[in-house]
N, C-alpha and C. Protein backbone atom coordinates (compact mmCIF):
# COMPACT_ATOMS: atom_id res chain seq x y z
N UNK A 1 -0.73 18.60 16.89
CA UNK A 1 -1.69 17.50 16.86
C UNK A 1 -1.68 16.81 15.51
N UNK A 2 -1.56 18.08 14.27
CA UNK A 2 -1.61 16.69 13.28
C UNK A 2 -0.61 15.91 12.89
N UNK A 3 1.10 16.13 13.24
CA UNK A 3 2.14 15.15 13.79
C UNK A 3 1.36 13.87 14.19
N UNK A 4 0.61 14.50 15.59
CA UNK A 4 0.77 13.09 16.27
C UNK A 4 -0.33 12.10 15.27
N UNK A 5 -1.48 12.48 14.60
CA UNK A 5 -1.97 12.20 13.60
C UNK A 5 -1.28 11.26 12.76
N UNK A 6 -0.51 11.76 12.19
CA UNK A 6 0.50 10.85 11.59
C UNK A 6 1.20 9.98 12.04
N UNK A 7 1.54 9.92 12.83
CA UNK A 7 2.37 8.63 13.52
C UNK A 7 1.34 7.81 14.48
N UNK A 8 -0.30 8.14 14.08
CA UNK A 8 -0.87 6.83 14.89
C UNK A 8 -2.41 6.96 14.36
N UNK A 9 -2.77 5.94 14.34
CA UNK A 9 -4.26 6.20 13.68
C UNK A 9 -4.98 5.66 14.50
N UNK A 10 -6.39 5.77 14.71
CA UNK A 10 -7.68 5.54 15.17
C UNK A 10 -7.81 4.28 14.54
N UNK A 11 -7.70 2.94 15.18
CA UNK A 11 -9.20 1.72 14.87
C UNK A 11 -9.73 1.81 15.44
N UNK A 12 -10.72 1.20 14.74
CA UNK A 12 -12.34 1.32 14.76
C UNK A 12 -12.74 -0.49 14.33
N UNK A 13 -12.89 -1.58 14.90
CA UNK A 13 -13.35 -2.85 14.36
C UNK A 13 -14.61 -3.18 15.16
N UNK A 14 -15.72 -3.72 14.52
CA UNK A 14 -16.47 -4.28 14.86
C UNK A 14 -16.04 -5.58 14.26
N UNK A 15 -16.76 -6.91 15.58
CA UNK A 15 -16.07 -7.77 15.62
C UNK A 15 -17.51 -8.99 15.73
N UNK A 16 -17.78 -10.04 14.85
CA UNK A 16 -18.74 -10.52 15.30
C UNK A 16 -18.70 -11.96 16.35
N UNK A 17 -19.08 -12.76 17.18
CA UNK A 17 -19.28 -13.47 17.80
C UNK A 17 -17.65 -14.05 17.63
N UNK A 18 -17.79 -14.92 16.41
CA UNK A 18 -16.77 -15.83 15.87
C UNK A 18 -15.55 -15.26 15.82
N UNK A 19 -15.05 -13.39 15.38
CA UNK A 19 -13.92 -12.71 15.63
C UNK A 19 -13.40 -12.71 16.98
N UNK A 20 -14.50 -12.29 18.01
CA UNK A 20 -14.21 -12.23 19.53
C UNK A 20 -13.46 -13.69 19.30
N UNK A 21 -13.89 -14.69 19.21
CA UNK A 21 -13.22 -16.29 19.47
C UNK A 21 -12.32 -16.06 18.89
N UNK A 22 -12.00 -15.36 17.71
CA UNK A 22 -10.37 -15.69 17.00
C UNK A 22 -9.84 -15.26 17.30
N UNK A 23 -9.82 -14.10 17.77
CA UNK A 23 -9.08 -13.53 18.85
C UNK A 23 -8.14 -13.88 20.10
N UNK A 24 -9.77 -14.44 21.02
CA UNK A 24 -9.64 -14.99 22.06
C UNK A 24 -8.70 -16.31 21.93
N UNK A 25 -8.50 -17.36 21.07
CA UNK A 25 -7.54 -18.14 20.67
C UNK A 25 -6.87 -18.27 19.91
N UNK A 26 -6.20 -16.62 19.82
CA UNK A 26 -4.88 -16.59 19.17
C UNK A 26 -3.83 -15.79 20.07
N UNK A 27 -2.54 -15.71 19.36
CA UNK A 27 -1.68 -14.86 20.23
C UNK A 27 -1.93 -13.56 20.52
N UNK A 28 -2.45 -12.82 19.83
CA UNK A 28 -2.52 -12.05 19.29
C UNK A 28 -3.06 -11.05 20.58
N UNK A 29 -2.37 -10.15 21.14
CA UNK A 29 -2.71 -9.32 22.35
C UNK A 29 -3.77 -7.87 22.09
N UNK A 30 -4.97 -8.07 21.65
CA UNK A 30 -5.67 -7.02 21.12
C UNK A 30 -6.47 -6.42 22.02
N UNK A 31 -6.55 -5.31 22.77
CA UNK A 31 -7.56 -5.20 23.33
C UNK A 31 -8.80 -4.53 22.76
N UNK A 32 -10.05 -5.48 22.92
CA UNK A 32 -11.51 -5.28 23.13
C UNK A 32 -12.89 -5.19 23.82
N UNK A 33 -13.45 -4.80 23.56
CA UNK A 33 -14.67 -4.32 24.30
C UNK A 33 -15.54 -5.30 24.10
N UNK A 34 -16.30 -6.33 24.85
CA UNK A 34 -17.00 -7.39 24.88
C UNK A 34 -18.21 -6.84 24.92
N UNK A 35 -19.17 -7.52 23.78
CA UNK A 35 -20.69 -6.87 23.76
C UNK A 35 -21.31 -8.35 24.95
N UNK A 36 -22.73 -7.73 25.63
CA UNK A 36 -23.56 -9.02 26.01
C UNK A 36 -23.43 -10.30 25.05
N UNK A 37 -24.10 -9.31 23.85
CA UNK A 37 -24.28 -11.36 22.99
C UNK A 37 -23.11 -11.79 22.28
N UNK A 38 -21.78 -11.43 22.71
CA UNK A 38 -20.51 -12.22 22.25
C UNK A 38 -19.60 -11.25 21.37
N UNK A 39 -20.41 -10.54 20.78
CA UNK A 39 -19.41 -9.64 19.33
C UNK A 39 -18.77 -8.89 20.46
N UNK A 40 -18.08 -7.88 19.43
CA UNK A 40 -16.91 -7.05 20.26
C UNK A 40 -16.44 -5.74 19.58
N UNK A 41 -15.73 -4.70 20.27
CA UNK A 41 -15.29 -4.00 19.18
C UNK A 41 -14.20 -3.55 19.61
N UNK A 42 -12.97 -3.28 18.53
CA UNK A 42 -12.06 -2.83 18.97
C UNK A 42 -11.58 -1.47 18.86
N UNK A 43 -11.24 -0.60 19.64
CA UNK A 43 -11.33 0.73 19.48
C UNK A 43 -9.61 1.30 20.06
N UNK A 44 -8.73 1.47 19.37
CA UNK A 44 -7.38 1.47 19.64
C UNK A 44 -6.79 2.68 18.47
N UNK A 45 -5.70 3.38 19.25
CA UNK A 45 -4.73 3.99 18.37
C UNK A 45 -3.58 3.27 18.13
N UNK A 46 -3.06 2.64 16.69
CA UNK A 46 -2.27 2.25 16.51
C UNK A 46 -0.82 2.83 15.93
N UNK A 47 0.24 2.68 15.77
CA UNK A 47 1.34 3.19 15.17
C UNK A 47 1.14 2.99 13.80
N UNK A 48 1.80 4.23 12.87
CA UNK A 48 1.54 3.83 11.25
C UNK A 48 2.64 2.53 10.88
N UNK A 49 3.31 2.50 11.42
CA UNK A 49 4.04 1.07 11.44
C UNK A 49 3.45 0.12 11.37
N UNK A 50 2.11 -0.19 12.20
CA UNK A 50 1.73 -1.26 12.82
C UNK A 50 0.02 -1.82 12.18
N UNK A 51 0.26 -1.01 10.99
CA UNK A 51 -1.37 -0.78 10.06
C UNK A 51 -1.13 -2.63 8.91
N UNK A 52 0.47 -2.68 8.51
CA UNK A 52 0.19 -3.91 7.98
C UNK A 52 -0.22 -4.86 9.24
N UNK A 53 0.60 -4.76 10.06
CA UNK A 53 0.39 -6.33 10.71
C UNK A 53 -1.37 -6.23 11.18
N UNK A 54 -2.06 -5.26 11.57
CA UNK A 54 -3.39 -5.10 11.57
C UNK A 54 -4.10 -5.36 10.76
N UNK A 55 -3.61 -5.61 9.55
CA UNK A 55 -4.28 -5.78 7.90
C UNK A 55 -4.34 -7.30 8.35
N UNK A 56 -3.18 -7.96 8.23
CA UNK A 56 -3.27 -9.51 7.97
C UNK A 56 -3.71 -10.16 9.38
N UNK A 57 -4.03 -9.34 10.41
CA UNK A 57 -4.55 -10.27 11.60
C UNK A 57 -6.34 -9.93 11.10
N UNK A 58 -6.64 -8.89 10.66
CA UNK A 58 -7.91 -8.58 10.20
C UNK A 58 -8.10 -9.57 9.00
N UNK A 59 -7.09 -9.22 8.17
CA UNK A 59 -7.21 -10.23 7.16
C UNK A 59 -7.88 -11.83 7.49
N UNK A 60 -6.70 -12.37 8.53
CA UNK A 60 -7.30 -13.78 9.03
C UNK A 60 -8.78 -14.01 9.74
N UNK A 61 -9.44 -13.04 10.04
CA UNK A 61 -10.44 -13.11 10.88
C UNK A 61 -11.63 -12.54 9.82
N UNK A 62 -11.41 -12.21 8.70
CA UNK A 62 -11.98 -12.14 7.52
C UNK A 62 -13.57 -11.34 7.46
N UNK A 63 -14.54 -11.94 7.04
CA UNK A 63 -16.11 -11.38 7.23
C UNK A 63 -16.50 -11.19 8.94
N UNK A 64 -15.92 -11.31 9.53
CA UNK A 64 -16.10 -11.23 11.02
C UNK A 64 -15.55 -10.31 11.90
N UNK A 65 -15.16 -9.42 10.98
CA UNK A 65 -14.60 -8.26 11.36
C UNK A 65 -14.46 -7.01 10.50
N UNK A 66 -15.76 -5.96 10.50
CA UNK A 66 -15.85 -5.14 9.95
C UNK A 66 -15.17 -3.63 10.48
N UNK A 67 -14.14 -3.03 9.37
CA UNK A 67 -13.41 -1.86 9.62
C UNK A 67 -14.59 -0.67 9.64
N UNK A 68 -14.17 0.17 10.64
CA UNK A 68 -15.49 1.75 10.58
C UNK A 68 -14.32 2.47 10.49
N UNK A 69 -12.97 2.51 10.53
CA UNK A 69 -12.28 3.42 10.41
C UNK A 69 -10.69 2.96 11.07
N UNK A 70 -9.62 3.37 10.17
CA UNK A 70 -9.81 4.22 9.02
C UNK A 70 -10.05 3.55 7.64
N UNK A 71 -10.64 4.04 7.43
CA UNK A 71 -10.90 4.02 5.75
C UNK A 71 -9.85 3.10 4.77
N UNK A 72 -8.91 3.37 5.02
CA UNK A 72 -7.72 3.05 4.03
C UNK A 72 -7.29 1.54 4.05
N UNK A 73 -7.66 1.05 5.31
CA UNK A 73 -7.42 -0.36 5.80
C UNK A 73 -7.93 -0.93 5.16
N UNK A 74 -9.33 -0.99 4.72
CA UNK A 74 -10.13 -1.27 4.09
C UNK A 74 -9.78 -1.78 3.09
N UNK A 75 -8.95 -0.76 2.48
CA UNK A 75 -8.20 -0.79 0.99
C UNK A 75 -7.03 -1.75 0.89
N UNK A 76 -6.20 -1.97 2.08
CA UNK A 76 -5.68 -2.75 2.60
C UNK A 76 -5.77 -4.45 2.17
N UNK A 77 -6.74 -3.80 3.02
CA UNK A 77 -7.83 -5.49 2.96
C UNK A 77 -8.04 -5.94 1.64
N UNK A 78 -8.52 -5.29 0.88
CA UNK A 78 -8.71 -5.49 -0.50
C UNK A 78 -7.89 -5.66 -1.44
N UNK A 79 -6.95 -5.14 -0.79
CA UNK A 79 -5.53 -5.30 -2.00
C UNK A 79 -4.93 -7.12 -1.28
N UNK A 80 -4.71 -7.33 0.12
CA UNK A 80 -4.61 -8.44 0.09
C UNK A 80 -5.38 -9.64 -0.32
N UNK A 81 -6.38 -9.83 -0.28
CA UNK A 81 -7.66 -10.30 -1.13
C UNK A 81 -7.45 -10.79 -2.78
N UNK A 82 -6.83 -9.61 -3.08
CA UNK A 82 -6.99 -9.58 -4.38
C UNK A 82 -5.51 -10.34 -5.36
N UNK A 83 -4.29 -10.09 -4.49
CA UNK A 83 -3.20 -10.33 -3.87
C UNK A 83 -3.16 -11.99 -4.01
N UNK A 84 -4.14 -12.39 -3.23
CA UNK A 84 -4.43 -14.08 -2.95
C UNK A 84 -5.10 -14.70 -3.72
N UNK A 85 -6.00 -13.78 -4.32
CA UNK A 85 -6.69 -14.30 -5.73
C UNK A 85 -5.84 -14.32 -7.00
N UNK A 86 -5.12 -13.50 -7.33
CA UNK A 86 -3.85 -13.73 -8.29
C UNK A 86 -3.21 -15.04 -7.92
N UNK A 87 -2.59 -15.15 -6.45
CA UNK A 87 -1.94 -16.07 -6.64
C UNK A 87 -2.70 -17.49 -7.07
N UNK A 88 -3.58 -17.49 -6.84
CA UNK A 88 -4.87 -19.03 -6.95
C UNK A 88 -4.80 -18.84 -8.32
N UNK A 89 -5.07 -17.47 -9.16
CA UNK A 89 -5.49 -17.62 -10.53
C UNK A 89 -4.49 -18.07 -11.29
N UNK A 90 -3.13 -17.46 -11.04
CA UNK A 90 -2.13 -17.89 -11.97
C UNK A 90 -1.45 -19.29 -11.33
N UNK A 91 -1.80 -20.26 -10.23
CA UNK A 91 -1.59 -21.66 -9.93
C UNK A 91 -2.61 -22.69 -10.74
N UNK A 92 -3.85 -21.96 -11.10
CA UNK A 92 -4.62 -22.85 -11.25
C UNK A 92 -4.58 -23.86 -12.39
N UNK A 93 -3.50 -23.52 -13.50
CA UNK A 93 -3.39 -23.57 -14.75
C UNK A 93 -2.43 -25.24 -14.45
């Protein structure tokens, strides 16, 4: 079991109103769980392969999509963030 651990991780996204929509009109084949008042959550095992391209589709959908797990994505997130702020800082000149 902890093999398979490694080669796939648990998401965990909560998704608010406006994520469900970015979703919903993009390519992007995700499956989620539709709340009554619009938000959503996504609850999937992914391949460790498949944690960047999850970063930058999370990435694009930005404050409207909060990670509960795993953890590290998070970090992810933050490093691209930060990533994009370099590039702005050292253009701005």
């Amino acid at each position: 079991m902890e093999i398979v651990q490694l080669l796939k991780n648990l998401v965990n996204v909560l998704l608010t109103k406006e994520g469900v929509s970015k979703i919903k009109d993009s390519s992007w084949n995700l499956d989620m769980e539709l709340n009554e008042d619009g938000s959503g959550i996504i609850s999937t095992f992914i391949k460790v392969e498949d944690i960047d391209c999850y970063a930058s589709i999370l990435f694009f959908i930005g404050n409207n999509a909060k990670v509960i797990e795993p953890k590290f994505l998070n970090k992810l997130l933050y490093d691209k963030a930060n990533e994009l702020r370099y590039f702005y800082e050292e253009n701005m000149v």
